[in-house]
N, C-alpha and C. Protein backbone atom coordinates (compact mmCIF):
# COMPACT_ATOMS: atom_id res chain seq x y z
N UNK A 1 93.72 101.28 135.40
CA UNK A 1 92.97 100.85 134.22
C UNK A 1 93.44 101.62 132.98
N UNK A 2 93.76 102.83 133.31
CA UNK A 2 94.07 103.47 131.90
C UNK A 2 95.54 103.37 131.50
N UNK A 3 96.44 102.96 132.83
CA UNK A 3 97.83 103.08 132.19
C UNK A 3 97.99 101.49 131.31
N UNK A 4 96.77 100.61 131.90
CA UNK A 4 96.79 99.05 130.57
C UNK A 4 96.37 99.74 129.47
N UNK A 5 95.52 100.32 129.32
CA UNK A 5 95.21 100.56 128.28
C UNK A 5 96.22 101.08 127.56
N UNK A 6 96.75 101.93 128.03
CA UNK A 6 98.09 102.90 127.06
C UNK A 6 98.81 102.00 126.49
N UNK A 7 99.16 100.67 127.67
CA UNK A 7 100.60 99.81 127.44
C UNK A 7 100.01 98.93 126.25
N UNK A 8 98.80 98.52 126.17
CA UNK A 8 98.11 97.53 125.27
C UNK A 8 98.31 98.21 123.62
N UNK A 9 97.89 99.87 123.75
CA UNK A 9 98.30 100.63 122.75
C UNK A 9 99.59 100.67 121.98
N UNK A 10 100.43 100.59 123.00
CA UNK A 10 101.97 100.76 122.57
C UNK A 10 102.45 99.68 121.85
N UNK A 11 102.01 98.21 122.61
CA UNK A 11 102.67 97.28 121.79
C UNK A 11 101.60 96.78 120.65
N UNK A 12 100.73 96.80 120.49
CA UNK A 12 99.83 96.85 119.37
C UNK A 12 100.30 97.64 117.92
N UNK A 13 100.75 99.10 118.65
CA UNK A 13 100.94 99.97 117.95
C UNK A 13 102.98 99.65 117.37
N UNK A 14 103.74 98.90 118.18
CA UNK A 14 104.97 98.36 117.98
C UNK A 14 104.60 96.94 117.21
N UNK A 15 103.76 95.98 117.40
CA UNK A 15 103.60 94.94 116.44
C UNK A 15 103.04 95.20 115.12
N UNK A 16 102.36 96.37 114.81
CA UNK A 16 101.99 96.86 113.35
C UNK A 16 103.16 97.39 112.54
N UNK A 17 104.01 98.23 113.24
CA UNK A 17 105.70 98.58 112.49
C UNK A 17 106.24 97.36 112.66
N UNK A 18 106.34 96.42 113.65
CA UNK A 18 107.31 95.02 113.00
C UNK A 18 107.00 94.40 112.11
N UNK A 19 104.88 94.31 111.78
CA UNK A 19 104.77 93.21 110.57
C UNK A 19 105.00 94.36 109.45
N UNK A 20 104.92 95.65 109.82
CA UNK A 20 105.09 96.32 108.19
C UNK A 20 106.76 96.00 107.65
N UNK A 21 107.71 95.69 109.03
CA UNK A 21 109.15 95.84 108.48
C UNK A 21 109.52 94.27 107.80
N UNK A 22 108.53 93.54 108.82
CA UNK A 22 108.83 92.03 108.15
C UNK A 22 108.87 91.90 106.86
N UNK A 23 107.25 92.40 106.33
CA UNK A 23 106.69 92.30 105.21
C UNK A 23 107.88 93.06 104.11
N UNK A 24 107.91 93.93 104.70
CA UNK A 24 109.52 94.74 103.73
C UNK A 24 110.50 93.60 103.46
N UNK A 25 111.13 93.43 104.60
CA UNK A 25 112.00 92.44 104.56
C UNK A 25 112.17 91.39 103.72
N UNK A 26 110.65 90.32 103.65
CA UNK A 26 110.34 89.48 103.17
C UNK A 26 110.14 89.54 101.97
N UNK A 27 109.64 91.29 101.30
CA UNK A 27 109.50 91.66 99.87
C UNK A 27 111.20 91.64 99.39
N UNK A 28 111.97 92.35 99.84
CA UNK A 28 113.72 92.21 99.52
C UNK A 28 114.30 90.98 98.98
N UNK A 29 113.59 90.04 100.06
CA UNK A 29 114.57 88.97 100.23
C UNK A 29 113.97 88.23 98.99
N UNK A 30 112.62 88.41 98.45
CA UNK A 30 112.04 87.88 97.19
C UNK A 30 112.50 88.10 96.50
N UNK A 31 112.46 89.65 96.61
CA UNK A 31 113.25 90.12 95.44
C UNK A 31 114.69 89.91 94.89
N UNK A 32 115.60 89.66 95.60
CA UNK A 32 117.05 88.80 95.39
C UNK A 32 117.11 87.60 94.84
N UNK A 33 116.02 87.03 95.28
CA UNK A 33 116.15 85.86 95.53
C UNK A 33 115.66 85.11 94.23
N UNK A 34 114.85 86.21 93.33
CA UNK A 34 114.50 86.22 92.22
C UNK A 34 115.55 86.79 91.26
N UNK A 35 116.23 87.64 91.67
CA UNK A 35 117.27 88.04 90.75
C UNK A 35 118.78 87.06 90.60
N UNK A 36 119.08 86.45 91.79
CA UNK A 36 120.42 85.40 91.47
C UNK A 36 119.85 84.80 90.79
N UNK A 37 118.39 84.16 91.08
CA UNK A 37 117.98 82.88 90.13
C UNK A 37 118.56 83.14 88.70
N UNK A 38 117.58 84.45 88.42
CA UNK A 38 117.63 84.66 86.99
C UNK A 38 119.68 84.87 86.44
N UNK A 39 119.88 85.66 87.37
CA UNK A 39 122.13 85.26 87.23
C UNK A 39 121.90 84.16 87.32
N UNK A 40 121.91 83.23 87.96
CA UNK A 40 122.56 81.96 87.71
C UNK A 40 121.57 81.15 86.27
N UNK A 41 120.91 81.26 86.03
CA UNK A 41 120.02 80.25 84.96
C UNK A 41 120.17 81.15 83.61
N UNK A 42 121.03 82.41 84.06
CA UNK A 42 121.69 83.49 82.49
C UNK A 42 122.90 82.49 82.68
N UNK A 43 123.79 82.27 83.61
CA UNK A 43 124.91 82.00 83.51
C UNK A 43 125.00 80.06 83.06
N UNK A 44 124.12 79.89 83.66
CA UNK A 44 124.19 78.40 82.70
C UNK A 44 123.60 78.51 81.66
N UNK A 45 123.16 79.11 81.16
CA UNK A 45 122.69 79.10 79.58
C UNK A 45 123.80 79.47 78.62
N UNK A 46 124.58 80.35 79.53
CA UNK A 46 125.99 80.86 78.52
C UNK A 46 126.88 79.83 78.22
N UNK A 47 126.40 79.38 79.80
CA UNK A 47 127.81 78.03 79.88
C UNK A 47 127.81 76.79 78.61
N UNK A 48 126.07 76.60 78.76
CA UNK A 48 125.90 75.60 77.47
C UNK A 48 126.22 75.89 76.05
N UNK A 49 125.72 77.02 76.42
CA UNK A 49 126.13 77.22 74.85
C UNK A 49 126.97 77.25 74.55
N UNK A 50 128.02 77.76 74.86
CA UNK A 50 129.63 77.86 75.21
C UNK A 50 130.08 76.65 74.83
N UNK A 51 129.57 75.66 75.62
CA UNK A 51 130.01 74.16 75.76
C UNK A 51 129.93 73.75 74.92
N UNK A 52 128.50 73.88 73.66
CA UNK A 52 127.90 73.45 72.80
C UNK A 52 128.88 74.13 71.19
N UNK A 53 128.75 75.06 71.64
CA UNK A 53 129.35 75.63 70.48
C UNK A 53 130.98 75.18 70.13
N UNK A 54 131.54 74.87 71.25
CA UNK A 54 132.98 74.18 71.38
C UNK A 54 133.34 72.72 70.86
N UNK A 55 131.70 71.85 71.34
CA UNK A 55 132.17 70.82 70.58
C UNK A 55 131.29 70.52 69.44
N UNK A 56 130.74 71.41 69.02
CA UNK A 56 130.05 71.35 67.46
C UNK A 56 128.74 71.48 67.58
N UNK A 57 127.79 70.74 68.16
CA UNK A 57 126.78 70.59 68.56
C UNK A 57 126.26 72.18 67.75
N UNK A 58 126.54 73.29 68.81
CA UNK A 58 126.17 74.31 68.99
C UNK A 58 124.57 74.70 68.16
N UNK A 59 123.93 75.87 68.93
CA UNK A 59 122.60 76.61 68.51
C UNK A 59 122.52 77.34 67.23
C-alpha cells in the first residue's frame, strides 16, 4: 500500500515538471512566433514602399 502511494507521488510529481516545461515551451514558441510575424510584416512594408516609391506612387 505504501510503495502505490510513493509511485502515485512520483508521477504526479513528474506530470507537474512536464506541464511546467510545456507551458515554457509553448510561452517560446509564442514568443517567435510573434516576432517573425512582426520581421516579416516590417519586411513587406519596406518592400511596398520600396515598390511605391520606384514607380511614383510613393508615401
Amino acid at each position: 500500500m505504501f510503495k502505490k502511494e510513493k509511485v502515485k507521488d512520483k508521477i504526479v510529481e513528474e506530470k507537474n515538471h512536464l506541464s511546467v516545461f510545456e507551458g515554457f515551451k509553448f510561452g517560446f514558441g509564442f514568443f517567435v512566433a510573434i516576432l517573425t510575424g512582426t520581421l516579416i510584416v516590417a519586411a513587406l512594408v519596406y518592400l511596398f514602399t520600396n515598390i511605391f516609391k520606384a514607380t511614383g506612387i510613393g508615401f
